[in-house]
N, C-alpha and C. Protein backbone atom coordinates (compact mmCIF):
# COMPACT_ATOMS: atom_id res chain seq x y z
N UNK A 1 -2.48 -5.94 -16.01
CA UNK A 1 -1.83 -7.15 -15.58
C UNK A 1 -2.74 -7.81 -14.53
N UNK A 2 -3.09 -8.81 -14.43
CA UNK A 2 -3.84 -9.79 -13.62
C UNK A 2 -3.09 -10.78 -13.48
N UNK A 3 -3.55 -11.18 -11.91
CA UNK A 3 -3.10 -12.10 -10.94
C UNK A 3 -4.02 -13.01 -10.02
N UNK A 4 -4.05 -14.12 -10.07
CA UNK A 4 -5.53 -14.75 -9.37
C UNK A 4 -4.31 -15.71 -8.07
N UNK A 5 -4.52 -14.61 -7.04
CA UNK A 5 -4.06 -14.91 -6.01
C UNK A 5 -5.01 -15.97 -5.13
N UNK A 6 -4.07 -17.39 -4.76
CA UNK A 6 -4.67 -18.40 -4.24
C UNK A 6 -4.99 -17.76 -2.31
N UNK A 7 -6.22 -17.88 -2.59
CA UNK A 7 -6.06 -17.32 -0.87
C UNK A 7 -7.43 -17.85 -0.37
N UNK A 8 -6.61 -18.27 0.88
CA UNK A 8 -7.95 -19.78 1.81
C UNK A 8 -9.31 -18.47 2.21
N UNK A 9 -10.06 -19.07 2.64
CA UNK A 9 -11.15 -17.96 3.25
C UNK A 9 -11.42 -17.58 3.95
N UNK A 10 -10.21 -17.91 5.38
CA UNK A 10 -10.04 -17.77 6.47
C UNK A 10 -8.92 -16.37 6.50
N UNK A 11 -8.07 -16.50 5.24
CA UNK A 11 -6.87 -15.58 5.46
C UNK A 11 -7.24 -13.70 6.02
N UNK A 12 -6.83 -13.71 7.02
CA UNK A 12 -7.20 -12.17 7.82
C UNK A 12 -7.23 -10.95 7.01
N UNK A 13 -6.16 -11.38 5.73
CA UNK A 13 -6.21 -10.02 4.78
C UNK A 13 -7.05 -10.20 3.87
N UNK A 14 -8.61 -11.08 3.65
CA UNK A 14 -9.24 -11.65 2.81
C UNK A 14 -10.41 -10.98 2.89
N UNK A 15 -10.62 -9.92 2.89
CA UNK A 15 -12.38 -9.47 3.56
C UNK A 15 -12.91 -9.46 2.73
N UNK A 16 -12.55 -9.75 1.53
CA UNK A 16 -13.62 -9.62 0.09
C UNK A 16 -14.36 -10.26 -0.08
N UNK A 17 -14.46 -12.13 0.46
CA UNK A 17 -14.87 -12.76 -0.39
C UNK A 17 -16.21 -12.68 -1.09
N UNK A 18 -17.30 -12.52 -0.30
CA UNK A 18 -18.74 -12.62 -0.69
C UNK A 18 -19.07 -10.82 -0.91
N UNK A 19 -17.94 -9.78 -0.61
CA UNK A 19 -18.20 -8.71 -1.30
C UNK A 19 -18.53 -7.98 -3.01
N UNK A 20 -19.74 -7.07 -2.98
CA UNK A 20 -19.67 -6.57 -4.61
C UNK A 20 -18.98 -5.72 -4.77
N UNK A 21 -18.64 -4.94 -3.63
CA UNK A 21 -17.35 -4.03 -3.97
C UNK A 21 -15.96 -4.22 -4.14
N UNK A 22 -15.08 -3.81 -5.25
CA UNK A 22 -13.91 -4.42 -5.51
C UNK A 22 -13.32 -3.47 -4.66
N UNK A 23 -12.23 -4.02 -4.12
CA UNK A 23 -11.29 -3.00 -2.91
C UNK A 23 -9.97 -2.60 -4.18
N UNK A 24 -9.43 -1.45 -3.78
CA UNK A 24 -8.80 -0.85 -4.50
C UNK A 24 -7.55 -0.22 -3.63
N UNK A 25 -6.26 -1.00 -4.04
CA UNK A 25 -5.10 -1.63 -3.11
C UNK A 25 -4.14 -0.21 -3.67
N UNK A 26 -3.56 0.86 -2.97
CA UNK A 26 -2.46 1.28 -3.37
C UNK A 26 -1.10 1.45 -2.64
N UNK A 27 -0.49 1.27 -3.69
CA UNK A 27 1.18 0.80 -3.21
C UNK A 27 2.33 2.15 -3.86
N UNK A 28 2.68 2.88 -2.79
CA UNK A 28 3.60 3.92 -3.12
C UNK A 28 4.84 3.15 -3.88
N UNK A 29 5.22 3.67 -5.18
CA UNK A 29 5.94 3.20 -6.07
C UNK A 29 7.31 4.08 -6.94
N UNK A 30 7.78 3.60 -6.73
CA UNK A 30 9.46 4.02 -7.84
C UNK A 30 8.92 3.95 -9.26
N UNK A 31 9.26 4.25 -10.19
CA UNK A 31 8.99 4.75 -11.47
C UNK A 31 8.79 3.23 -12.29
N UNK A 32 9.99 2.39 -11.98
CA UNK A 32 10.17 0.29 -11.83
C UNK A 32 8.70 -0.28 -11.19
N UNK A 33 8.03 0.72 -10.74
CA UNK A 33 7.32 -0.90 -9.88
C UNK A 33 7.45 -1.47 -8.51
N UNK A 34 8.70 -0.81 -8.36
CA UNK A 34 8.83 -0.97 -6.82
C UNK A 34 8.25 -0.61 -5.97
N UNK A 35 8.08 -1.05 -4.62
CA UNK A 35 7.49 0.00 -3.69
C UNK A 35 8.90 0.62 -3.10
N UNK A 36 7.87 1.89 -3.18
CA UNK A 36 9.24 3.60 -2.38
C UNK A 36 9.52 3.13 -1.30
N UNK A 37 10.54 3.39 -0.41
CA UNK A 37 11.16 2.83 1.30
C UNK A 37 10.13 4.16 1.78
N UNK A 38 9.55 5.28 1.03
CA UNK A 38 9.21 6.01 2.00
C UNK A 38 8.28 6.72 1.18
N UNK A 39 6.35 6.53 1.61
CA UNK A 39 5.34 6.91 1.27
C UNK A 39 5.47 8.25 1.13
N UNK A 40 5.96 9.34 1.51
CA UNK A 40 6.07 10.90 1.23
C UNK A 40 6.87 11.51 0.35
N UNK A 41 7.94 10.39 -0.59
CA UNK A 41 8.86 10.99 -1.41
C UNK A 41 8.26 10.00 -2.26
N UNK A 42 7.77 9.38 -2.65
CA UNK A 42 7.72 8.62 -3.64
C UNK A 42 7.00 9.11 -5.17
N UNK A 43 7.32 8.36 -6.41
CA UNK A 43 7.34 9.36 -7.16
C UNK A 43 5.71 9.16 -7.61
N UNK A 44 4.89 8.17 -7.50
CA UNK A 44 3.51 7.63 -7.84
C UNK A 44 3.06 6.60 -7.24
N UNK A 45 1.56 6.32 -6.99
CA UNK A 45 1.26 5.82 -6.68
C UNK A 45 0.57 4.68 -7.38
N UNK A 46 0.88 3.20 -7.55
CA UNK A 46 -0.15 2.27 -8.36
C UNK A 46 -0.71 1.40 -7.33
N UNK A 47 -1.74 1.46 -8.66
CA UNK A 47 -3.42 1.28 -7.79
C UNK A 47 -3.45 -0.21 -8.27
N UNK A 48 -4.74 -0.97 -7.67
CA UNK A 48 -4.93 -2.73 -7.99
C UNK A 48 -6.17 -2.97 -7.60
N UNK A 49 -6.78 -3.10 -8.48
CA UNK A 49 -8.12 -3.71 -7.91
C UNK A 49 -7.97 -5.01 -7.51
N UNK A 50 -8.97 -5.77 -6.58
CA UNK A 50 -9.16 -7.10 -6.11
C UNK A 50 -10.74 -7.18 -6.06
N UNK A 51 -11.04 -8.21 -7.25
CA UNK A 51 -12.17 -8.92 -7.30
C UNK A 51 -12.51 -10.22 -6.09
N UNK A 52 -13.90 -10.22 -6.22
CA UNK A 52 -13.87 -11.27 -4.73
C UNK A 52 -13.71 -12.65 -5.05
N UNK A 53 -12.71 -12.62 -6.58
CA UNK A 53 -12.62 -13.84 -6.29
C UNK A 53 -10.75 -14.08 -6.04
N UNK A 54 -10.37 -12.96 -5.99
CA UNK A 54 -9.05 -12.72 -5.56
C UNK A 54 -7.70 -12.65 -6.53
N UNK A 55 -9.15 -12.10 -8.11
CA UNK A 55 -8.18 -11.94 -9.04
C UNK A 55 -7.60 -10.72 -8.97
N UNK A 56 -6.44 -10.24 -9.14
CA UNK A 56 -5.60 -8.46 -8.69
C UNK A 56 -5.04 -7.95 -10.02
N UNK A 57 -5.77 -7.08 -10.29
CA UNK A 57 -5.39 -6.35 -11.85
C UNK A 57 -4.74 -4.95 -11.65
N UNK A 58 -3.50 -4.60 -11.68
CA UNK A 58 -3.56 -3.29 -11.75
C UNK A 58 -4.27 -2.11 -12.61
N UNK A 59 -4.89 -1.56 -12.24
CA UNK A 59 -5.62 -0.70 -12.75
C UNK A 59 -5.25 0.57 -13.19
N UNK A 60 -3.91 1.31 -12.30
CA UNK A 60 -3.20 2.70 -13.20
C UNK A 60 -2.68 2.87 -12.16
N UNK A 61 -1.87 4.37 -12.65
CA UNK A 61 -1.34 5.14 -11.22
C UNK A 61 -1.95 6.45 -11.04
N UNK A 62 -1.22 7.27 -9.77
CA UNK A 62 -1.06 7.95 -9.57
C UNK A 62 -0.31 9.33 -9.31
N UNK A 63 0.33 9.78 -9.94
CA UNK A 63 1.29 10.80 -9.35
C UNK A 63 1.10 11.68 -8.34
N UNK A 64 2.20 11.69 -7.65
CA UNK A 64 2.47 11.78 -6.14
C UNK A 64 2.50 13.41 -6.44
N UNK A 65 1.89 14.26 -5.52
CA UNK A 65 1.45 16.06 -5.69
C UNK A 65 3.41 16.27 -5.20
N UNK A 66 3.68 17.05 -5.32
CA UNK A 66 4.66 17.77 -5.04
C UNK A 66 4.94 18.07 -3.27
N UNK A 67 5.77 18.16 -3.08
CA UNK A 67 6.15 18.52 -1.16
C UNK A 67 5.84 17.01 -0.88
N UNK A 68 5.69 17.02 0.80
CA UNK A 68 5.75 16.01 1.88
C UNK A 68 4.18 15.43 2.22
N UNK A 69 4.08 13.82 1.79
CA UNK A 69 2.79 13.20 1.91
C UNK A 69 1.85 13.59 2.65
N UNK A 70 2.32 14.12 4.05
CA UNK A 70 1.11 14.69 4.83
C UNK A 70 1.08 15.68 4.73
N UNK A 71 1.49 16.66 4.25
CA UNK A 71 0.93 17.78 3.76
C UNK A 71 0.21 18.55 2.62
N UNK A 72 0.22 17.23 1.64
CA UNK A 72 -0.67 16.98 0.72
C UNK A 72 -2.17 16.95 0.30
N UNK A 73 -2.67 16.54 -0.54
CA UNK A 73 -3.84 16.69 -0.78
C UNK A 73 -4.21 15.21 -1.27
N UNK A 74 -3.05 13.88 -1.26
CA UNK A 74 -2.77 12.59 -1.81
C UNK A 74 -4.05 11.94 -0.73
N UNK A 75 -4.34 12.09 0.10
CA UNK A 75 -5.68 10.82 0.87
C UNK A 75 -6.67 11.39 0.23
N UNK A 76 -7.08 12.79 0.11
CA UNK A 76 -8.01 12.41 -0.38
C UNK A 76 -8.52 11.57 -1.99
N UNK A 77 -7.24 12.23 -2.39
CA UNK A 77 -7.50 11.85 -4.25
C UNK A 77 -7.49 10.62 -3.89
N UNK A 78 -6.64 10.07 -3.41
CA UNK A 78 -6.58 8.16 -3.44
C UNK A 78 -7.94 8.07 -2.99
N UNK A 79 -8.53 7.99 -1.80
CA UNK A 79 -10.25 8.21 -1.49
C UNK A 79 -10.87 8.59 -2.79
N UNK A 80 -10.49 9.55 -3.59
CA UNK A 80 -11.77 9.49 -4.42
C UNK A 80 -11.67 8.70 -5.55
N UNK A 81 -10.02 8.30 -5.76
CA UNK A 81 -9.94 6.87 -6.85
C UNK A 81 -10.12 5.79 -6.20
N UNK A 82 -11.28 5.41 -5.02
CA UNK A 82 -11.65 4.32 -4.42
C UNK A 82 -10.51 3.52 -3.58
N UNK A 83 -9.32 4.02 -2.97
CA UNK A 83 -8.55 2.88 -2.50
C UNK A 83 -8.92 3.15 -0.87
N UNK A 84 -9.25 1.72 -0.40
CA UNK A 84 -9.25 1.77 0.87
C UNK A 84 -8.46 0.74 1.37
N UNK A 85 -6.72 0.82 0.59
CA UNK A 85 -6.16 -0.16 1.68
C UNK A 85 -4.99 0.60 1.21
N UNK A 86 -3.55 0.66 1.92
CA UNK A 86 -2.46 1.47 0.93
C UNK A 86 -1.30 0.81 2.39
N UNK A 87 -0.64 0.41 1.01
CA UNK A 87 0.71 -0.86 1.38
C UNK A 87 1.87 -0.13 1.04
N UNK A 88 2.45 -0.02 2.36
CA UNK A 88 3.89 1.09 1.91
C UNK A 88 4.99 0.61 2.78
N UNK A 89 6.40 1.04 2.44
CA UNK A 89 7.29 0.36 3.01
C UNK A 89 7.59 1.60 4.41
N UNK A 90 7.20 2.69 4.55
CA UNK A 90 7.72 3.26 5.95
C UNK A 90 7.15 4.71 5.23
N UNK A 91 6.51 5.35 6.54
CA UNK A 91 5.86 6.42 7.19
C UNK A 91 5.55 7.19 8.09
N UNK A 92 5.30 8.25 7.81
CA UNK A 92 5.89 9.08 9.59
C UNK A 92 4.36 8.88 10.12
N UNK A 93 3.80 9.32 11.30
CA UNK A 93 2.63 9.45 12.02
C UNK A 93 1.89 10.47 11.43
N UNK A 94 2.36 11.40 11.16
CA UNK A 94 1.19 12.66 10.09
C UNK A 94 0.81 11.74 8.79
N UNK A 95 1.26 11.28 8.63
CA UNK A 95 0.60 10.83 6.85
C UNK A 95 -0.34 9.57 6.96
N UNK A 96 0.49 8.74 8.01
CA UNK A 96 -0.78 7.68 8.50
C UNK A 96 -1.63 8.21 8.69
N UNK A 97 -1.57 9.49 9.72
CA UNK A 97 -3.07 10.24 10.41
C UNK A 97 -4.35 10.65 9.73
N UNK A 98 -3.74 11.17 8.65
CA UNK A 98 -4.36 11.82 7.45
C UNK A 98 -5.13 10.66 6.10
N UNK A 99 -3.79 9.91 6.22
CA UNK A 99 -4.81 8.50 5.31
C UNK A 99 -6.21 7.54 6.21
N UNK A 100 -5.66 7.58 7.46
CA UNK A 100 -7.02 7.24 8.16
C UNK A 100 -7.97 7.72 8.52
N UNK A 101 -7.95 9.16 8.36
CA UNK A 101 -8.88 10.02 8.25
C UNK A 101 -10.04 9.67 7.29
N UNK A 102 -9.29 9.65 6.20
CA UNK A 102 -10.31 9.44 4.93
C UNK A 102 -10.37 7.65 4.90
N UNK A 103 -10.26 7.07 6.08
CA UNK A 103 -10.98 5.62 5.60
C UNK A 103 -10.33 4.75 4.84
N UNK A 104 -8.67 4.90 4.98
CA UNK A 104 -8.32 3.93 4.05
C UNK A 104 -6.77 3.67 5.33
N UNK A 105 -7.35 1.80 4.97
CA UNK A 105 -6.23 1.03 5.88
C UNK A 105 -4.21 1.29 5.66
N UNK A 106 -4.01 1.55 6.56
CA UNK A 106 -2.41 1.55 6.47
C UNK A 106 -2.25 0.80 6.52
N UNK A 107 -0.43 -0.51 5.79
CA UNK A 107 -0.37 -1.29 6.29
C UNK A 107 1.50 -1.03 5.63
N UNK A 108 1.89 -0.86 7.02
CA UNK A 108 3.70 -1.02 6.91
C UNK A 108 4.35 -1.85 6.65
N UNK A 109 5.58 -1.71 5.83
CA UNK A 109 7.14 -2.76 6.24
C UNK A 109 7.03 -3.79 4.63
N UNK A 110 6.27 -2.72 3.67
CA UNK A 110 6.78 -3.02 2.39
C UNK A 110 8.23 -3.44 1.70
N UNK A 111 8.47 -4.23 0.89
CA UNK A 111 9.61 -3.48 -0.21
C UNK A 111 9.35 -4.92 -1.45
N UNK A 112 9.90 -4.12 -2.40
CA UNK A 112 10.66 -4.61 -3.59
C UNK A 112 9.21 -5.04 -4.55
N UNK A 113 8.53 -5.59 -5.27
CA UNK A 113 7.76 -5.61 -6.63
C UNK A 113 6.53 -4.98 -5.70
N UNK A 114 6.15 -4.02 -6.59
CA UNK A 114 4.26 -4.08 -5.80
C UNK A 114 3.46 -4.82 -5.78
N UNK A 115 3.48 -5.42 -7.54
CA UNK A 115 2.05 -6.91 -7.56
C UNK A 115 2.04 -7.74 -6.61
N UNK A 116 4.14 -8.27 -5.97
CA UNK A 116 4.31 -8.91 -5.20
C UNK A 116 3.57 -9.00 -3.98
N UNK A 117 3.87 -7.28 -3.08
CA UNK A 117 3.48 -7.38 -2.25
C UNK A 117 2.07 -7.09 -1.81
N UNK A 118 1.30 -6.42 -2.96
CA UNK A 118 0.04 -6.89 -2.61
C UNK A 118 -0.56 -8.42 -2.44
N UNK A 119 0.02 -9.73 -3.19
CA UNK A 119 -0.12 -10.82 -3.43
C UNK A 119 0.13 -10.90 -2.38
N UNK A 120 1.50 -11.37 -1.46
CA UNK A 120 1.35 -11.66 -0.21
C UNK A 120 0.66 -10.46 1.04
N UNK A 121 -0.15 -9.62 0.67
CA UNK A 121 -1.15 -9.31 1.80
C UNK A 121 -2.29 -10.04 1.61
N UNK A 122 -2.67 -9.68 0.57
CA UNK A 122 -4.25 -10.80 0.49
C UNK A 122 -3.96 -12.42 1.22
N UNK A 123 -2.51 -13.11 0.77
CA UNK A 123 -2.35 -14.57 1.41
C UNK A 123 -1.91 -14.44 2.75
N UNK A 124 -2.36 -13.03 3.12
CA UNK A 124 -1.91 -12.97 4.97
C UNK A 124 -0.24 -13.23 5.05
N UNK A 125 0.21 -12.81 4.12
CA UNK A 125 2.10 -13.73 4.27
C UNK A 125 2.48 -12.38 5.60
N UNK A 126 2.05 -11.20 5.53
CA UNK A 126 2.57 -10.08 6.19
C UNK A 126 1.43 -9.43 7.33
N UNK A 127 1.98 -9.07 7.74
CA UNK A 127 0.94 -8.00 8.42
C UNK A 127 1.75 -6.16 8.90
N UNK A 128 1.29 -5.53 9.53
CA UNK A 128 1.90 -4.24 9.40
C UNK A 128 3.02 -4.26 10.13
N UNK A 129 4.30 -3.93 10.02
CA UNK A 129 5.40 -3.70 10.90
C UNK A 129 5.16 -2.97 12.24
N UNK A 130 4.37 -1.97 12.01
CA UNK A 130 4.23 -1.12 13.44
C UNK A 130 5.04 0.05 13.69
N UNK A 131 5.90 -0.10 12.36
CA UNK A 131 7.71 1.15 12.76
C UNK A 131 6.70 2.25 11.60
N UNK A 132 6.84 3.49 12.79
CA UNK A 132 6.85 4.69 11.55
C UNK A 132 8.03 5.44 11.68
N UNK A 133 8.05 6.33 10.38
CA UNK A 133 9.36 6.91 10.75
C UNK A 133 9.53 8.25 11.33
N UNK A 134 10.34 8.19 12.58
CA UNK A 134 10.31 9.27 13.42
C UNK A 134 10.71 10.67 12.69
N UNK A 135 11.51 10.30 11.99
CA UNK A 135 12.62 11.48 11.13
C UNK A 135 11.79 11.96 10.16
N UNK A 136 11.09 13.18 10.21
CA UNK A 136 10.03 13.59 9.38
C UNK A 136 10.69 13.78 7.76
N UNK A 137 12.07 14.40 7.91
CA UNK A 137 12.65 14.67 6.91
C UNK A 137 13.95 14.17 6.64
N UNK A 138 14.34 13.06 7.28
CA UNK A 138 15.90 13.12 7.72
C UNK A 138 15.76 11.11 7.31
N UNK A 139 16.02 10.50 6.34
CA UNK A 139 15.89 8.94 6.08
C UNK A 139 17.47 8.70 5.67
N UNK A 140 18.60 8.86 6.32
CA UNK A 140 19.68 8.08 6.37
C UNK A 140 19.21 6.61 6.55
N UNK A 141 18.25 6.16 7.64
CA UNK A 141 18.45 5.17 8.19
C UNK A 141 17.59 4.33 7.32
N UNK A 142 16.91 5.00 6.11
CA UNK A 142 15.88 3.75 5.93
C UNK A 142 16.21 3.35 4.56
N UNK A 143 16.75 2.28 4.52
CA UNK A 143 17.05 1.60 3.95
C UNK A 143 15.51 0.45 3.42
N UNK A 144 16.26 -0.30 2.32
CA UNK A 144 15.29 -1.54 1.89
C UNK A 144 15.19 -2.55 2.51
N UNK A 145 13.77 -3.01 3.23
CA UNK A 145 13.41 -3.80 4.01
C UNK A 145 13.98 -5.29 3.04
N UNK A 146 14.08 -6.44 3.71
CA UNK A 146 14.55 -7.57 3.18
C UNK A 146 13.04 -8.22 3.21
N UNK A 147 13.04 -9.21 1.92
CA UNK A 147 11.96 -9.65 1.32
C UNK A 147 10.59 -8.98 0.59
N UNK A 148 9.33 -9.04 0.85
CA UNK A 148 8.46 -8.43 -0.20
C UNK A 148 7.50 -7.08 0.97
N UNK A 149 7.55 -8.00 2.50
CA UNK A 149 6.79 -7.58 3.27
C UNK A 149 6.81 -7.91 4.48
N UNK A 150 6.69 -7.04 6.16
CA UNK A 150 6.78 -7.77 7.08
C UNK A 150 6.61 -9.03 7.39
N UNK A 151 7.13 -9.95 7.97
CA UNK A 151 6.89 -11.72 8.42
C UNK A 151 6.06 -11.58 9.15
N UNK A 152 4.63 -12.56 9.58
CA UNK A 152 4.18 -12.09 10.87
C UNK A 152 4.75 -12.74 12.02
């Protein structure tokens, strides 16, 4: 599926433009397409390339290893299927820790289509929420964020 996202050359989530390397966007996902409320239970991961001219193709998924995201072996595989940006709707501080380890950008306060919300990161519509989730194992409270992605 391809998407030729309109995005000025100024936009902050735009670092591609005059790049040869395609960046490779992943978005923790529900079985639908959705993005998961929570990067450590989620059931796969889909991936998106972005060409520098800001066309966004999904490219495949991933299935999510078994147990709790940071205790996983998931940064590195995503690292070695090239993603260095990963758009999720809520995460505890171990799993951020561990994805920035291996060089690939966090960015919080996802929900609802993935193509979506990668589309509005590249057009800067969002930027990261800043909320991780304290409750390592315990998500009564987290519910579905309203709209695609934090407002800035």
């Amino acid at each position: 599926m391809k998407h030729v996202i309109p995005v000025e050359n100024g936009s902050p989530n735009a670092p591609f433009g005059d790049s040869q390397e395609v960046p490779i966007i992943a978005v923790p996902t529900r079985a639908n397409r959705t993005v998961d409320d929570h990067f450590g239970h989620c059931a796969q991961f889909t991936l998106f390339s972005v060409s520098g001219d800001q066309v966004v193709q999904e490219t495949g998924t991933v299935l999510s290893p078994p147990g709790c995201g940071c205790k996983s072996n998931i940064a590195a595989i995503l690292k070695q299927k090239g993603v260095s940006i990963l758009l999720a709707g809520s995460m505890g501080e171990g799993a951020m820790n561990v994805l920035q380890r291996q060089g690939i950008q966090v960015h919080r306060g996802c929900s609802g289509d993935a193509s979506k919300a990668v589309e509005a990161f590249l057009a800067g519509q969002w930027k990261d929420s800043g909320i991780a989730c304290a409750q390592h194992h315990e998500h009564g409270g987290h519910g579905p964020h309203e709209g695609n992605c934090h407002q800035p």
